[in-house]
Protein backbone atom coordinates (compact mmCIF):
# COMPACT_ATOMS: atom_id res chain seq x y z
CA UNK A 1 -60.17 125.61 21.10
CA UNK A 2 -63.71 125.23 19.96
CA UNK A 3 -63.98 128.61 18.47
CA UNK A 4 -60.46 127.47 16.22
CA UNK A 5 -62.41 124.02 15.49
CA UNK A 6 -65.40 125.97 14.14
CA UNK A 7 -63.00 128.08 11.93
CA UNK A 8 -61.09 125.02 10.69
CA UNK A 9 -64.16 123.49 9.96
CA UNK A 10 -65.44 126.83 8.24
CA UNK A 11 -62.23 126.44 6.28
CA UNK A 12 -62.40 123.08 4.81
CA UNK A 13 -65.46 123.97 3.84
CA UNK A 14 -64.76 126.68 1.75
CA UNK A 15 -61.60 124.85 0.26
CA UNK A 16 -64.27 121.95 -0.82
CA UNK A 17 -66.28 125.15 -2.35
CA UNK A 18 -63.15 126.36 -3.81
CA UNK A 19 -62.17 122.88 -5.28
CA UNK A 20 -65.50 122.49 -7.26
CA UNK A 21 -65.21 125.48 -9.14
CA UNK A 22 -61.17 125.81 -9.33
CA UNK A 23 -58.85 125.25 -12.22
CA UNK A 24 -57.41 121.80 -12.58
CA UNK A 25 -54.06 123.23 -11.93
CA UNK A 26 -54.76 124.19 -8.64
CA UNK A 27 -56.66 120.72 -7.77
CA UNK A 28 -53.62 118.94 -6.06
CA UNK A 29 -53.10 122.18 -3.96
CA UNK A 30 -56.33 122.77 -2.42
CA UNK A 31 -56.84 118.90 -1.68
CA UNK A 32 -53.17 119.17 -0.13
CA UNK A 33 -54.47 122.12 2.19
CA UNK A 34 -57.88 119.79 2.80
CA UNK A 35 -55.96 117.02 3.83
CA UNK A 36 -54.16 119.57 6.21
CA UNK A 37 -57.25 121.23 7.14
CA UNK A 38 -58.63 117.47 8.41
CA UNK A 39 -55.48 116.35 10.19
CA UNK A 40 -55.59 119.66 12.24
CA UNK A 41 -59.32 118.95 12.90
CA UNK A 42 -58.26 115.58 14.08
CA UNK A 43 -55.34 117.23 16.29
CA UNK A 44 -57.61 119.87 17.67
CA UNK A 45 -60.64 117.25 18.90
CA UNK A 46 -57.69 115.01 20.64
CA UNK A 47 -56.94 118.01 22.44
CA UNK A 48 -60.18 119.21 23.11
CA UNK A 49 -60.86 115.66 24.18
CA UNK A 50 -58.06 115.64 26.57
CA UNK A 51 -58.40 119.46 27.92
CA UNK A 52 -61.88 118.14 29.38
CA UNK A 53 -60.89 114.80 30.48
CA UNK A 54 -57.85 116.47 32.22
CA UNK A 55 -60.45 118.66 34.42
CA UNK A 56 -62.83 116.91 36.84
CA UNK A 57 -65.15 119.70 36.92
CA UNK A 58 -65.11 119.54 32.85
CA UNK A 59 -65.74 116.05 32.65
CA UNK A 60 -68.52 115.89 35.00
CA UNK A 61 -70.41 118.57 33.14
CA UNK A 62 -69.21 116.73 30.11
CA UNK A 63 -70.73 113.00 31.09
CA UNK A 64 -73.89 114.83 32.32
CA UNK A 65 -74.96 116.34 29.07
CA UNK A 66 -73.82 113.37 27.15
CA UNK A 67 -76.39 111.42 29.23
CA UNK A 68 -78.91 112.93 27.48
CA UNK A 69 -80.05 111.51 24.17
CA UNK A 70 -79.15 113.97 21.13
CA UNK A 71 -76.09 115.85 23.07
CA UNK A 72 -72.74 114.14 21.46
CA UNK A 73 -69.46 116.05 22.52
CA UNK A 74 -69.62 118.48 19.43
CA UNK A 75 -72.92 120.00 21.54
CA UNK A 76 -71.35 119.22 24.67
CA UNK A 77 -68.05 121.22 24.32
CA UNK A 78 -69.82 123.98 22.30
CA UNK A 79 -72.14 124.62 25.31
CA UNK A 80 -69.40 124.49 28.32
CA UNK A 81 -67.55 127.11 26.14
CA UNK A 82 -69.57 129.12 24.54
CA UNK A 83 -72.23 128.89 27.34
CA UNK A 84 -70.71 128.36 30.75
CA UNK A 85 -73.42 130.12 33.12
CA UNK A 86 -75.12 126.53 32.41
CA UNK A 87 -76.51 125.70 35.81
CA UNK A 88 -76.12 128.76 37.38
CA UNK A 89 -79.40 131.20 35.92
CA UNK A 90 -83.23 130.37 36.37
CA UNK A 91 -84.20 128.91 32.85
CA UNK A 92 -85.74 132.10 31.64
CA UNK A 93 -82.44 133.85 31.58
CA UNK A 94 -80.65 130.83 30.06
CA UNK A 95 -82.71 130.78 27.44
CA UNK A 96 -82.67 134.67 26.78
CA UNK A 97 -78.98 134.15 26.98
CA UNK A 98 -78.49 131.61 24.30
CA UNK A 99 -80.91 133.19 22.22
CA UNK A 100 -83.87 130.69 22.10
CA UNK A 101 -86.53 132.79 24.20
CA UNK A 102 -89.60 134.12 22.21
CA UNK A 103 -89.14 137.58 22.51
CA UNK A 104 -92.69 140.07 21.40
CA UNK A 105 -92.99 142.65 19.24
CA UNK A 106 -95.44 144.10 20.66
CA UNK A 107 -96.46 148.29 20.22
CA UNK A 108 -98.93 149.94 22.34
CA UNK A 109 -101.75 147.89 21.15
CA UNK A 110 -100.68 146.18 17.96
CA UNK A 111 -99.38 142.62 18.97
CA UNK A 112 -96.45 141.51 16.94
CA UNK A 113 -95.27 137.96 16.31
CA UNK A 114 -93.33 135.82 18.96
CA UNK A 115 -89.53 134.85 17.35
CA UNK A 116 -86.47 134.43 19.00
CA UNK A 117 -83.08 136.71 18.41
CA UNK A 118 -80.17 137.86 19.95
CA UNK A 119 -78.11 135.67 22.35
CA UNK A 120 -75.35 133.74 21.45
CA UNK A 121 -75.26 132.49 17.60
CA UNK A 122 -72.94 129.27 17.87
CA UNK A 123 -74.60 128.06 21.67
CA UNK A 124 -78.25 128.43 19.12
CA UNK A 125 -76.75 126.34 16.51
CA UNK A 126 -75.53 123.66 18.49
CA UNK A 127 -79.01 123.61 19.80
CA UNK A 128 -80.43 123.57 16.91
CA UNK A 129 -78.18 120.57 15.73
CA UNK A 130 -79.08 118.70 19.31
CA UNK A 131 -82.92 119.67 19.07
CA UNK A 132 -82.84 117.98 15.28
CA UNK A 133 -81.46 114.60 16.48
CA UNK A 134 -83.26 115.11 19.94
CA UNK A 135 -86.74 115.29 18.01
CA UNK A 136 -86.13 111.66 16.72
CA UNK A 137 -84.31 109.77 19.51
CA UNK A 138 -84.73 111.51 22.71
CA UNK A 139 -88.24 110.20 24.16
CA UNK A 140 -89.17 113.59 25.52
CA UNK A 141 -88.24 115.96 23.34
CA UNK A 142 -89.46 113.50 20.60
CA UNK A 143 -93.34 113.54 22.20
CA UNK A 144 -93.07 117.09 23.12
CA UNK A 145 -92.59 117.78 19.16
CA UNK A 146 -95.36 115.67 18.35
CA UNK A 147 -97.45 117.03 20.49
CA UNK A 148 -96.40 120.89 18.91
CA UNK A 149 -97.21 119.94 15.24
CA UNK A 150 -100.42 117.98 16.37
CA UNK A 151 -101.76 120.90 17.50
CA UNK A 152 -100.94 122.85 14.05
CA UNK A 153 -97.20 124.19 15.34
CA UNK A 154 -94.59 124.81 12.09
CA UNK A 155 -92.27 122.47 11.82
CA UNK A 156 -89.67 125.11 12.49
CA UNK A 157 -91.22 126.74 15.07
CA UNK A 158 -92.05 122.96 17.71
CA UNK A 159 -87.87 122.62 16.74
CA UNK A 160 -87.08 126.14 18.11
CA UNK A 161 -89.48 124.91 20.94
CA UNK A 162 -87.37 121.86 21.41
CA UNK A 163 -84.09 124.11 21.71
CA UNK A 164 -85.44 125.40 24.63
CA UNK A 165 -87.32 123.10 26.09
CA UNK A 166 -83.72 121.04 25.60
CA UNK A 167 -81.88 123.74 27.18
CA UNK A 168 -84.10 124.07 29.78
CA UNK A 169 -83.58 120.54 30.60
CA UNK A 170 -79.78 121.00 30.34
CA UNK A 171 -79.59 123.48 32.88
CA UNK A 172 -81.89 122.10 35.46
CA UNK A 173 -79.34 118.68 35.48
CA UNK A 174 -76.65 121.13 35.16
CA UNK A 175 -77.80 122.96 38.42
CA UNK A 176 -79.03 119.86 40.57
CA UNK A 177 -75.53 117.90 38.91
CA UNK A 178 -77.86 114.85 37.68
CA UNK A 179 -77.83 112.42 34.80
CA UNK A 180 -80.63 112.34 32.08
CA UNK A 181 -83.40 110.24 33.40
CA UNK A 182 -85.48 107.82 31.34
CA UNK A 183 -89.46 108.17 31.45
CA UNK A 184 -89.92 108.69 34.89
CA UNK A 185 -87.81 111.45 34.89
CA UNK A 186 -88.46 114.69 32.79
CA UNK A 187 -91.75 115.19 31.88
CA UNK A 188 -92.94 116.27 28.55
């Protein structure tokens, strides 16, 4: 079900693409097919909604990554699915898995850059969507990017540093099965 929401949504957006450009014959048809596109959207989160609710080992995963501050159920859902060895791997594996570990390029002795690559393209751009909102409401991931670019980090490069270090954090509550703590919690 979340793969199909990330196609519908794929969809409408093309149809919106499609309806800028398009004759004005063919207006009333693609905002028809829109309109569609949005009521299955709306069908397919109720059902989403309810597949988790309807499992107690869903919805506990669910409430504890909602407890934290920049994970809303889009995230949430996208990371049980896409991602469900959540909780189970040390967080240097997790993070290879999704795709979020910095990874060398290194050659005998020529040192490359650090980036990050491979792993799992739509668990990294939930992150990425999480880490965005994270960086400006979540008290720890908000300092810990402050701190990054205070010291001269790219903006892009303390966010991909917040994926992980939010990921990170996800997986430890995840494994030990407890809610986001405030300050005294998880350190920066």
């Amino acid at each position: 079900m979340v793969a199909r929401r990330r196609q519908i949504i794929e969809m409408i957006g093309a149809e919106k693409a499609r309806l800028e450009r398009a004759n004005a014959a063919v207006h009333r048809d693609i905002k028809a097919h829109i309109a569609w596109l949005e009521r299955r959207l709306k069908n397919l989160n109720d059902d989403l909604a309810h597949a988790v609710r309807e499992s107690p080992i869903w919805r506990e995963k669910e409430d504890l990554l909602r407890s934290v501050p920049g994970i809303g159920v889009v995230v949430a859902h996208t990371l049980m699915a896409e991602l469900p060895e959540l909780g189970t791997l040390n967080r240097k594996q997790i993070a290879a898995l999704a795709g979020v570990a910095p990874l060398n390029r290194d050659s005998g002795r020529f040192r490359g850059k650090r980036s990050i690559w491979g792993g799992r393209r739509q668990v990294r751009s939930a992150l990425y969507m999480a880490a965005l909102v994270a960086a400006r409401f979540n008290p720890v991931i908000r300092a810990f990017y402050q701190r990054l670019r205070a010291a001269g980090k790219k903006g892009k490069v303390a966010l991909t540093a917040c994926m992980r270090k939010l990921l990170t954090i996800l997986n430890a509550m995840l494994k030990t099965r407890t809610a986001w703590r405030t300050a005294e919690g998880y350190a920066a």
